[in-house]
C-alpha atoms as a PDB file:
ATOM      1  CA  UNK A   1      -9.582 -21.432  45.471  1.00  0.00           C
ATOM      2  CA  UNK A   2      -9.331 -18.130  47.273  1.00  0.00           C
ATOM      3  CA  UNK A   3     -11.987 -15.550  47.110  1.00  0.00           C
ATOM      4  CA  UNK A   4      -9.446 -12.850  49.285  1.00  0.00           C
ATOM      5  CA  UNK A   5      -8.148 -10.904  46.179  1.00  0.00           C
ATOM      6  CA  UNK A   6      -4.571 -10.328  48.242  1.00  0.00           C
ATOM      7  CA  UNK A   7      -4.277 -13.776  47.652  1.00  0.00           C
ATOM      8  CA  UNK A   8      -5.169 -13.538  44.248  1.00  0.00           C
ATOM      9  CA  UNK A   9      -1.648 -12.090  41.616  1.00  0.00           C
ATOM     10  CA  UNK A  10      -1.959 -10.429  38.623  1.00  0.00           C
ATOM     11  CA  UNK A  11       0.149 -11.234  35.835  1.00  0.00           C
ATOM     12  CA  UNK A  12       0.867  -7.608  33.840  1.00  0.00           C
ATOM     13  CA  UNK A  13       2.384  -7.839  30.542  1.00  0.00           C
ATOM     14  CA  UNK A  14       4.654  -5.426  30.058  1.00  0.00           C
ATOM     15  CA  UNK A  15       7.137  -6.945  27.902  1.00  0.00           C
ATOM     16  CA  UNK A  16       6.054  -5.512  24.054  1.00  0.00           C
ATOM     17  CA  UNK A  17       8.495  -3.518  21.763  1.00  0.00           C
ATOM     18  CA  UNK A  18       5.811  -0.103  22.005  1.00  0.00           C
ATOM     19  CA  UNK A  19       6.101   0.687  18.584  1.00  0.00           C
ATOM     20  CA  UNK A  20       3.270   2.976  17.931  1.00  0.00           C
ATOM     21  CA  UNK A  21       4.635   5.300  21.060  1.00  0.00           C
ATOM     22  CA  UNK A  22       7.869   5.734  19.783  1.00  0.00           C
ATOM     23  CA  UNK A  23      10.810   7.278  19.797  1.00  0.00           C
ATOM     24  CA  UNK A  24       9.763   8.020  23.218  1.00  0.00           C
ATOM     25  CA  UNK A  25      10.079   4.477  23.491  1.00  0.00           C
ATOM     26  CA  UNK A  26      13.309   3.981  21.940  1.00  0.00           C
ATOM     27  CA  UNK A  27      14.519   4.332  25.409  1.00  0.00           C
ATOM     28  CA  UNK A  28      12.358   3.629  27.916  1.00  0.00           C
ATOM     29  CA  UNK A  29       9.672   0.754  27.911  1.00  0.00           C
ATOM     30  CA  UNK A  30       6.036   1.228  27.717  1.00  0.00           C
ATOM     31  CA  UNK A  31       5.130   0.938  31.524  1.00  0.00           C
ATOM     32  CA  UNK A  32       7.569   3.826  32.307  1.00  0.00           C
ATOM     33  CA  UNK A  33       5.958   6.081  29.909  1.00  0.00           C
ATOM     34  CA  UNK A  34       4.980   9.066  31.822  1.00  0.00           C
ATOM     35  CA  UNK A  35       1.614   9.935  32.664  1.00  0.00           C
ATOM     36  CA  UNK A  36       0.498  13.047  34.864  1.00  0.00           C
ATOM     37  CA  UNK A  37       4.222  13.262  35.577  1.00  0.00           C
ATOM     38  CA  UNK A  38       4.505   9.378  36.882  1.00  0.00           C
ATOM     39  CA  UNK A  39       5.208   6.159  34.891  1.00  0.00           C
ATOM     40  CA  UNK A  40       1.771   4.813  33.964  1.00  0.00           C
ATOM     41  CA  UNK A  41       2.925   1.737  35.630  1.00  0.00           C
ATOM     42  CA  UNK A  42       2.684   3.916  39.062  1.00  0.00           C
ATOM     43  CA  UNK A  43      -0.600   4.332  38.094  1.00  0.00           C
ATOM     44  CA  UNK A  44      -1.448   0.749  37.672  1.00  0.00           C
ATOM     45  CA  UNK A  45      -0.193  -0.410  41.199  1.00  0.00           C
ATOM     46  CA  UNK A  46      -1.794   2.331  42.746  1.00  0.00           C
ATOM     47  CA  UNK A  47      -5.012   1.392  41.274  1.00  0.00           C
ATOM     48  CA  UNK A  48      -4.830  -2.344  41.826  1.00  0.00           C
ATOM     49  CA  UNK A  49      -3.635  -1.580  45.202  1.00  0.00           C
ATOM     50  CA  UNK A  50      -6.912   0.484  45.850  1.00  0.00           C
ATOM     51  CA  UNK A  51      -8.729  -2.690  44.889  1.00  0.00           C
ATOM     52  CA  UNK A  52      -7.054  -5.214  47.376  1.00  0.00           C
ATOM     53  CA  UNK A  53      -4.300  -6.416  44.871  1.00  0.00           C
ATOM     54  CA  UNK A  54      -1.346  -7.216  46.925  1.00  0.00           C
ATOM     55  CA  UNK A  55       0.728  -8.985  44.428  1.00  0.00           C
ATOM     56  CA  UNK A  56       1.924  -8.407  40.902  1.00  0.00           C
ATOM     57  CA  UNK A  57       3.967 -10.548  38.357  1.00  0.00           C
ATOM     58  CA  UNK A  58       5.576  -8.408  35.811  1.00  0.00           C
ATOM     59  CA  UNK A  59       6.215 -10.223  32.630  1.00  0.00           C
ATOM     60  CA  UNK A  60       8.499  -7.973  31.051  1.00  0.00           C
ATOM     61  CA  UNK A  61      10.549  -8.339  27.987  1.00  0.00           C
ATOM     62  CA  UNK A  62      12.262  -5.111  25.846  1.00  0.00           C
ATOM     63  CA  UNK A  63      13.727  -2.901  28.497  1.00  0.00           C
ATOM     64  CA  UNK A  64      12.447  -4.736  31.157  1.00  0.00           C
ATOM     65  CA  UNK A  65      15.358  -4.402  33.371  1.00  0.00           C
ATOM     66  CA  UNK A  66      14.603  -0.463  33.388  1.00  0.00           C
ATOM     67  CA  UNK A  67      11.470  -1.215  34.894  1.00  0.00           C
ATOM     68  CA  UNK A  68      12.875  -3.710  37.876  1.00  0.00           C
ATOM     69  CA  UNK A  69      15.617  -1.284  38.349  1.00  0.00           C
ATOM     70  CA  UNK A  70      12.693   1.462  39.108  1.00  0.00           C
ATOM     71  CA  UNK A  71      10.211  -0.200  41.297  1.00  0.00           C
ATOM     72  CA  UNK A  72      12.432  -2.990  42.772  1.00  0.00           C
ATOM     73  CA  UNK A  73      10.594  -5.720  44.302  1.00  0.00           C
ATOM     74  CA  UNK A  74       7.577  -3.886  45.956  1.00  0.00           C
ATOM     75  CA  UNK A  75       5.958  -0.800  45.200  1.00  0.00           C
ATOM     76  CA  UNK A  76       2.836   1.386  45.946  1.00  0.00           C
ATOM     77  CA  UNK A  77       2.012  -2.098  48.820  1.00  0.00           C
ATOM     78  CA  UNK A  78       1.862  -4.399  46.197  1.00  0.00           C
ATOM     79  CA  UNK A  79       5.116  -7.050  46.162  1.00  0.00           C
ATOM     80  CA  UNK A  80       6.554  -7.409  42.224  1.00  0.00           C
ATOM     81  CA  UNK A  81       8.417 -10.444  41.405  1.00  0.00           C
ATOM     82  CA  UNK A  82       9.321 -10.604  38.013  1.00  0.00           C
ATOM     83  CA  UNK A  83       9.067 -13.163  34.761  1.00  0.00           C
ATOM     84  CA  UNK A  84      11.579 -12.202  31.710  1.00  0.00           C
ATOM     85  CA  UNK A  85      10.864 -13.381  28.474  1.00  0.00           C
ATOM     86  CA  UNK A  86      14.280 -13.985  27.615  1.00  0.00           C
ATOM     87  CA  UNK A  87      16.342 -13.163  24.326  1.00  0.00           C
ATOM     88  CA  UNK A  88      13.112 -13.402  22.036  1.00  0.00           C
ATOM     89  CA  UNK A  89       9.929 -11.721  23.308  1.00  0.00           C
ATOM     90  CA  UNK A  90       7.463 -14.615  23.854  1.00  0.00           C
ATOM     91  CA  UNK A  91       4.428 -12.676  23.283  1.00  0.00           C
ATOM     92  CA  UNK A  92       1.395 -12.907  25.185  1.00  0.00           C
ATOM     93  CA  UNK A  93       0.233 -16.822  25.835  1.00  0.00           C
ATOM     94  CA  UNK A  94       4.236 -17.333  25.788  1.00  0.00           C
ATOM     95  CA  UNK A  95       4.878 -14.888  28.356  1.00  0.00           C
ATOM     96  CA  UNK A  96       2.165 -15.878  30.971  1.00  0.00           C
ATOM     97  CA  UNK A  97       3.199 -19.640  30.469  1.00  0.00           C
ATOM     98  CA  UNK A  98       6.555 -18.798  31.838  1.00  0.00           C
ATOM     99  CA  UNK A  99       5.378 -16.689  34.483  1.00  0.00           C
ATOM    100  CA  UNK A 100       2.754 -20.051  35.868  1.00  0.00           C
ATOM    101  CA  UNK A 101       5.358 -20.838  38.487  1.00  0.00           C
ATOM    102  CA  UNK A 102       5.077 -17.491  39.918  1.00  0.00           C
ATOM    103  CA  UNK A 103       1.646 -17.409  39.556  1.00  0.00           C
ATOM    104  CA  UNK A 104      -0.199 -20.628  40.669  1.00  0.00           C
ATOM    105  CA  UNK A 105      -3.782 -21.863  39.753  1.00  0.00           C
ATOM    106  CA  UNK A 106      -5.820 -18.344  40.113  1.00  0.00           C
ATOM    107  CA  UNK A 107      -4.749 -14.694  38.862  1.00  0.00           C
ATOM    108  CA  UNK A 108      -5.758 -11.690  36.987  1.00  0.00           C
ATOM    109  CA  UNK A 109      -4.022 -10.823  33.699  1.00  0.00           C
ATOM    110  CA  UNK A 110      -3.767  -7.336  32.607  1.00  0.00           C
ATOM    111  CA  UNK A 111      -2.029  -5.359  29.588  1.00  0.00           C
ATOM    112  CA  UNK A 112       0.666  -3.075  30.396  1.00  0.00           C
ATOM    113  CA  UNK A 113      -0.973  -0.729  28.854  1.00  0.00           C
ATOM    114  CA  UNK A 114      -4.636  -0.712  30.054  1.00  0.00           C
ATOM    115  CA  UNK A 115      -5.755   0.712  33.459  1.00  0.00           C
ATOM    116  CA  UNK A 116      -9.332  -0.926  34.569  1.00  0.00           C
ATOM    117  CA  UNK A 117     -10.909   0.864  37.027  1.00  0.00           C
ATOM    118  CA  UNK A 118     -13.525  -1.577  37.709  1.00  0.00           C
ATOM    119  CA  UNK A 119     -13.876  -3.167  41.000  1.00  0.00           C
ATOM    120  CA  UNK A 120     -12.658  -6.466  40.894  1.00  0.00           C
ATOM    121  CA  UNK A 121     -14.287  -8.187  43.763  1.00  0.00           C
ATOM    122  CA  UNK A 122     -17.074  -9.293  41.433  1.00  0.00           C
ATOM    123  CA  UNK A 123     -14.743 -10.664  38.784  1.00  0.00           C
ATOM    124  CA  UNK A 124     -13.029 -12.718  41.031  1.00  0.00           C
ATOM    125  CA  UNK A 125     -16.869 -13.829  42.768  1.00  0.00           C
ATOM    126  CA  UNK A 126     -18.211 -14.395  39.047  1.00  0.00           C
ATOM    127  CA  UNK A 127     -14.959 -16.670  38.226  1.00  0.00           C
ATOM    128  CA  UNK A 128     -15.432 -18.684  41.109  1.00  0.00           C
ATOM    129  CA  UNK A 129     -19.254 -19.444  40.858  1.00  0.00           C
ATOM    130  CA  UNK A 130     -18.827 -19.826  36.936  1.00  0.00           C
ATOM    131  CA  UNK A 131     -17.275 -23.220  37.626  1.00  0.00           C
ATOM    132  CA  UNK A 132     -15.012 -22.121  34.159  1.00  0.00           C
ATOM    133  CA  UNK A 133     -11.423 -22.111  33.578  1.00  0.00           C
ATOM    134  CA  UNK A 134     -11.030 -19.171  32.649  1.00  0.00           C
ATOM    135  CA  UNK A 135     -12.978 -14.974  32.591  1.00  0.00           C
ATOM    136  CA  UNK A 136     -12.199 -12.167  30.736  1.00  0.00           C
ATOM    137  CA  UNK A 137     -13.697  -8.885  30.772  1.00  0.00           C
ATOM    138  CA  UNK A 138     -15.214  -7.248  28.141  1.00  0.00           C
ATOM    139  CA  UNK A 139     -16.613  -3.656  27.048  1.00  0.00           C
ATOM    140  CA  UNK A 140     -19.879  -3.121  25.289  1.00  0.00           C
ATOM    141  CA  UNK A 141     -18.583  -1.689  22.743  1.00  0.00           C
ATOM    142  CA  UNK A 142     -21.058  -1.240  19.855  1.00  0.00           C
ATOM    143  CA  UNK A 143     -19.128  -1.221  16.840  1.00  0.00           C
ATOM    144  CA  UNK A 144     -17.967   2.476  18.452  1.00  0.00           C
ATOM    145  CA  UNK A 145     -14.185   1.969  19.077  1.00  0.00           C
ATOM    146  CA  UNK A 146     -12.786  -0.127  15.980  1.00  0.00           C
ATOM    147  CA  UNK A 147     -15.341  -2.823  15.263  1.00  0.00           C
ATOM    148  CA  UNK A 148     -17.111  -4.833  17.888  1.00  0.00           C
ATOM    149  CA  UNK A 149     -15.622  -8.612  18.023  1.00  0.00           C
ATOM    150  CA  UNK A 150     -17.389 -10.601  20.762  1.00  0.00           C
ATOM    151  CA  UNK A 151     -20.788 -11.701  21.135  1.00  0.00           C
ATOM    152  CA  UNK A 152     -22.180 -11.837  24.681  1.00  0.00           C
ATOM    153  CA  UNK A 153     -25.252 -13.904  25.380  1.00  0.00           C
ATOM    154  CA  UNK A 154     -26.683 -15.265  28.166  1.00  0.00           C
ATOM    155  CA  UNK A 155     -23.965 -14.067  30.534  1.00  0.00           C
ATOM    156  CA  UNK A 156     -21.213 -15.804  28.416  1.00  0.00           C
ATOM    157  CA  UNK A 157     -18.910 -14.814  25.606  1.00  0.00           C
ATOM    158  CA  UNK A 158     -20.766 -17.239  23.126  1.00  0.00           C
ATOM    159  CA  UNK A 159     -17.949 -16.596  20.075  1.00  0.00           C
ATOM    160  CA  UNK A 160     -15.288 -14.148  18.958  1.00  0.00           C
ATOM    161  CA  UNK A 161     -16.667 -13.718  15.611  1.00  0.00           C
ATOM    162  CA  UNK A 162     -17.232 -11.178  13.008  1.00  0.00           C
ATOM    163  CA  UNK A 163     -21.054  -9.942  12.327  1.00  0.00           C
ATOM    164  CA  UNK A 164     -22.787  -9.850   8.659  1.00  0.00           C
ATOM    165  CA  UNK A 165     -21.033  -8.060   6.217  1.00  0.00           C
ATOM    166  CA  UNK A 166     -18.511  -6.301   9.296  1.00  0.00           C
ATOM    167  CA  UNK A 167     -14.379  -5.576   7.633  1.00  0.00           C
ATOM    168  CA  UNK A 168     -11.517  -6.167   8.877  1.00  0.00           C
ATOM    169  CA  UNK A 169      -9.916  -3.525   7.088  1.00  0.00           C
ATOM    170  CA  UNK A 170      -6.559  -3.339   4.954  1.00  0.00           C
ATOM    171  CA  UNK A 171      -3.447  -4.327   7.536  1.00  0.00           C
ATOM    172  CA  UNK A 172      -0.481  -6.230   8.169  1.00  0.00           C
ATOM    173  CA  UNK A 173       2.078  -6.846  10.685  1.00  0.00           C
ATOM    174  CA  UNK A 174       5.376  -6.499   9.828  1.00  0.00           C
ATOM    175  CA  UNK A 175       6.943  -8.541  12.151  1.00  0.00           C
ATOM    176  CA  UNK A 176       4.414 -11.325  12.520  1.00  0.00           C
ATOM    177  CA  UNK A 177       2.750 -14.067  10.529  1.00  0.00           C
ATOM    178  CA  UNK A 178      -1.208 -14.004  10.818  1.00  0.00           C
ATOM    179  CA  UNK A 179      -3.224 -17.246  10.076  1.00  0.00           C
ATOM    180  CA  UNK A 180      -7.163 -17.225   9.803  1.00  0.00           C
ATOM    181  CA  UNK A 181      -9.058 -20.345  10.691  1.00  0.00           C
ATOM    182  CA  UNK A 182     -12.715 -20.888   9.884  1.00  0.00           C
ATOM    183  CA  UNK A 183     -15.501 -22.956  11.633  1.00  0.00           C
ATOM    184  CA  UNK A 184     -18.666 -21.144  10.451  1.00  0.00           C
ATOM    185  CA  UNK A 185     -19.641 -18.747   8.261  1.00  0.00           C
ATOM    186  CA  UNK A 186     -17.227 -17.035   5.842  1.00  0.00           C
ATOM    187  CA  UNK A 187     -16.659 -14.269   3.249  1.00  0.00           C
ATOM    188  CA  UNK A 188     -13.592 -12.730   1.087  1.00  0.00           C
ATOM    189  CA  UNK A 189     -10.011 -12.546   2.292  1.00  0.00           C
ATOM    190  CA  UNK A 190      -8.123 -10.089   0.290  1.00  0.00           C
ATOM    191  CA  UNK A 191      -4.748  -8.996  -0.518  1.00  0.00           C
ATOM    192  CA  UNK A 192      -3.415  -6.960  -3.505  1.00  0.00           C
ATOM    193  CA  UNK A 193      -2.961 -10.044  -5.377  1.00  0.00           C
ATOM    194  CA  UNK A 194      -5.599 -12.626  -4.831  1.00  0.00           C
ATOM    195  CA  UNK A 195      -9.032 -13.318  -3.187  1.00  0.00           C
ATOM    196  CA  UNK A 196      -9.612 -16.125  -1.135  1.00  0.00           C
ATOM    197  CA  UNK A 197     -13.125 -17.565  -0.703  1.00  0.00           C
ATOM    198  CA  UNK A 198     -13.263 -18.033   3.121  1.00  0.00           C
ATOM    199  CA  UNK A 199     -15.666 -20.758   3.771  1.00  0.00           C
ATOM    200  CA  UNK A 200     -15.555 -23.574   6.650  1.00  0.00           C
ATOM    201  CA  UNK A 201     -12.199 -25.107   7.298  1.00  0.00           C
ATOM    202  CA  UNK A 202     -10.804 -22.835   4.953  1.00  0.00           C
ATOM    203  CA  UNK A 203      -6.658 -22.110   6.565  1.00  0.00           C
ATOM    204  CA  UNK A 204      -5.133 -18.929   5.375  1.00  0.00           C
ATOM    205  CA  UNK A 205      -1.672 -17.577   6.062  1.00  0.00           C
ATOM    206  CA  UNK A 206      -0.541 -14.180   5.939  1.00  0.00           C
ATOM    207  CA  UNK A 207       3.098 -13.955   6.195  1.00  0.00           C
ATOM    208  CA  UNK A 208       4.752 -10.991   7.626  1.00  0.00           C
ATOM    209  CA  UNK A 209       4.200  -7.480   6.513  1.00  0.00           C
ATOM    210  CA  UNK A 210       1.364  -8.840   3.197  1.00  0.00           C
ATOM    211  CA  UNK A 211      -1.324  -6.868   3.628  1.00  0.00           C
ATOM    212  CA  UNK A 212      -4.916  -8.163   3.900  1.00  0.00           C
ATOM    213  CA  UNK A 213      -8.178  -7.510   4.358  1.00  0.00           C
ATOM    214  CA  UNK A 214     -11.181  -9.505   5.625  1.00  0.00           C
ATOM    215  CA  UNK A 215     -14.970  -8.772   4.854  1.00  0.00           C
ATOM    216  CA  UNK A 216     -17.332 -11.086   6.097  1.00  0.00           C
ATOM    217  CA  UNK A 217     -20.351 -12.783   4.288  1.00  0.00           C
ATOM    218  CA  UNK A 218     -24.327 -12.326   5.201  1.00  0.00           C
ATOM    219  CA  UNK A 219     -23.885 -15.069   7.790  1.00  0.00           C
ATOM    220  CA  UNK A 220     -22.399 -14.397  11.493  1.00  0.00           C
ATOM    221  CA  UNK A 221     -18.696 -15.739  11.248  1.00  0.00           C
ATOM    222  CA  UNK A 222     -16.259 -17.714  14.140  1.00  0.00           C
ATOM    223  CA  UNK A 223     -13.320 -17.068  12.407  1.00  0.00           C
ATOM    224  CA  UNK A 224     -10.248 -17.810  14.743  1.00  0.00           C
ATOM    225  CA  UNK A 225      -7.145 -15.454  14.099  1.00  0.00           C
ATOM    226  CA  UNK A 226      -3.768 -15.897  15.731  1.00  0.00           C
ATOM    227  CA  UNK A 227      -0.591 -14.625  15.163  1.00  0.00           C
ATOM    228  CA  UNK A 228       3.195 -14.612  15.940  1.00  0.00           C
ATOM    229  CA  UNK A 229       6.054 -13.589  16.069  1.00  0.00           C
ATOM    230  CA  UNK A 230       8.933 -10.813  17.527  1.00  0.00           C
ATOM    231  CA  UNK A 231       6.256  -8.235  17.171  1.00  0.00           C
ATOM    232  CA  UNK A 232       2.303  -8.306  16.164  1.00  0.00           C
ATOM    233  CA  UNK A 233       1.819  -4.577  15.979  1.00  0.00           C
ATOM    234  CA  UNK A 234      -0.865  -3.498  13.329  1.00  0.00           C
ATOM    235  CA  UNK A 235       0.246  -1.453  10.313  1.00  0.00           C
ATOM    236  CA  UNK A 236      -3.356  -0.627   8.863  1.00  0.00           C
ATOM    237  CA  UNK A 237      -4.388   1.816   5.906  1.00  0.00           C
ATOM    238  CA  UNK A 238      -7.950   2.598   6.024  1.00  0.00           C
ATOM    239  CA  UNK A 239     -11.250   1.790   7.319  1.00  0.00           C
ATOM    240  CA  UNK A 240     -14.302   1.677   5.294  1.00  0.00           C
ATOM    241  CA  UNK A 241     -16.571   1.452   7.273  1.00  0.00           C
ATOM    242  CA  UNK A 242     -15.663   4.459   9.918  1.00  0.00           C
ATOM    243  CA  UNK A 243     -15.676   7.693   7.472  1.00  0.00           C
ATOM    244  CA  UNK A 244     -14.184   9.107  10.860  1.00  0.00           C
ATOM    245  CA  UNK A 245     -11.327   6.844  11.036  1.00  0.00           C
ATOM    246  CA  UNK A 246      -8.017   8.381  10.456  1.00  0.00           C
ATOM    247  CA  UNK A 247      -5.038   6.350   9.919  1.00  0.00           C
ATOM    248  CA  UNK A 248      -2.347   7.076  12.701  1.00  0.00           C
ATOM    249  CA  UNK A 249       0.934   8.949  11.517  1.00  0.00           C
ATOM    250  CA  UNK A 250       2.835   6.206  12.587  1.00  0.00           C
ATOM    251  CA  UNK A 251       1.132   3.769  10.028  1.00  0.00           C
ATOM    252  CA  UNK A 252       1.359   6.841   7.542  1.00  0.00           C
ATOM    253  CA  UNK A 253       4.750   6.690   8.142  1.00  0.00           C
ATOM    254  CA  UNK A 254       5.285   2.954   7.541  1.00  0.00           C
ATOM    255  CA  UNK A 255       3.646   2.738   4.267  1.00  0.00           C
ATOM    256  CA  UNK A 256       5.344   5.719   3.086  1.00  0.00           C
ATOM    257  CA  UNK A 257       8.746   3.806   3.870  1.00  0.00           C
ATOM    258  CA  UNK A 258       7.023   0.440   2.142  1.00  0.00           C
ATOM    259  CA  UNK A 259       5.894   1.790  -1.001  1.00  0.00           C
ATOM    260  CA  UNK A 260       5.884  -1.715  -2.896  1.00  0.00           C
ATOM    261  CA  UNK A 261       3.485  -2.590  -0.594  1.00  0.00           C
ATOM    262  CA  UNK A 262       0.623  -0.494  -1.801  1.00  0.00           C
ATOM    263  CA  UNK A 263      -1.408  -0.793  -4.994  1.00  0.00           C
ATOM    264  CA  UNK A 264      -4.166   1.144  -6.650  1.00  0.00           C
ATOM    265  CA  UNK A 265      -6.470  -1.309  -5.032  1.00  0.00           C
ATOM    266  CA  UNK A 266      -5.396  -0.735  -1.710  1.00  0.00           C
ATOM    267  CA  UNK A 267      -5.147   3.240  -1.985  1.00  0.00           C
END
């Protein structure tokens, strides 16, 4: 493996629909959104460029031939080739599988949407003396920003889990099917018509656009979620356990056109 990070790509997906930004999305794509008068893309290069990065894999999707058409096949010293997800947008593990051959055995991944400014030397020096297959990055959150969702101990992500008592409040996706699996732990999946005991090995299914909410037990919980489909933006209604969350106008808007979906429970 290399430790030079100009030998090291980095896979950026760029290739979601950008619902929650539109309509100024309805014509552009997300990475050509602009910010401080330049597509935050510019911003991305110029940053990664700052950090060594001299190669970039754009796995683009809805629009995606805006953004080639724009920054062409180097930009801001970092070369762009490019990995298109085709007629149906593969989503995330779909679109970096396709991209592999572009890739090789080592490289960063980074949402088109998310600018890092963290010096990534040390992630690449960490990877390499881990011995592991794969790193990812994380922020210490503490239950500030949405509710915390990874446990770190002993220098290692131990489990994605959710804490004692923590909610996953009222959502769906309307254009993707969510399934819950559980290995430890459990508590009460809702939806306006049932509740599910969640308990190990339990399997639930969420098709798209039901809504549902998860609150966990008194026990620490690995409950592995995964979902797909065209689209798996969150549509979600409240949060009870932020009094300052407010639900985005967007959302508001969604369940205002979906009025079947909301009961006196969910309300």
């Amino acid at each position: 493996m290399s430790h030079s990070l100009s030998q090291i790509p980095v896979a950026i997906l760029a290739g979601g629909l950008a619902t929650r930004l539109r309509p100024i999305t309805e014509k552009i794509p997300k990475s050509l959104v602009p910010v401080a008068g330049r597509p935050f893309l510019a911003h991305q290069l110029e940053q990664l460029h700052a950090q060594g990065i001299r190669h970039a894999v754009l796995c683009i999707g809805y629009l995606g031939e805006m953004i080639q058409r724009d920054f062409g096949n180097a930009a801001f010293g970092i070369k762009l080739d490019y990995s298109f997800d085709g007629e149906k947008l593969l989503g995330t593990g779909g679109a970096i599988k396709r991209a592999l051959s572009k890739l090789g055995e080592e490289f960063f991944i980074l949402y088109g949407d998310s600018y890092l400014p963290i010096p990534y030397a040390p992630v690449a020096e960490t990877f390499h003396r881990s011995g592991k297959l794969g790193l990812m990055t994380i922020y210490r959150n503490e239950g500030k920003y949405d509710a915390s969702n990874v446990v770190f101990r002993d220098g290692e992500i131990a489990v994605a889990c959710w804490e004692p008592g923590q909610i996953s409040p009222y959502h769906c996706h309307p254009g993707a099917t969510e399934i819950y699996f559980c290995f430890q732990g459990g508590g009460k999946m809702r939806t306006p018509e049932r509740i599910v005991d969640i308990v190990p090995g339990s399997f639930v299914v969420h098709p798209a656009g039901e809504l549902h909410e998860y609150e966990n037990g008194p026990q620490r919980t690995l409950l592995f979620r995964v979902r797909y489909g065209e689209d798996t933006l969150s549509r979600s209604i409240a949060n009870r356990q932020h009094a300052d969350w407010r639900q985005s106008s967007d959302d508001a808007d969604y369940f205002r056109k979906n009025p079947k979906l909301l009961t006196s429970e969910v309300t």
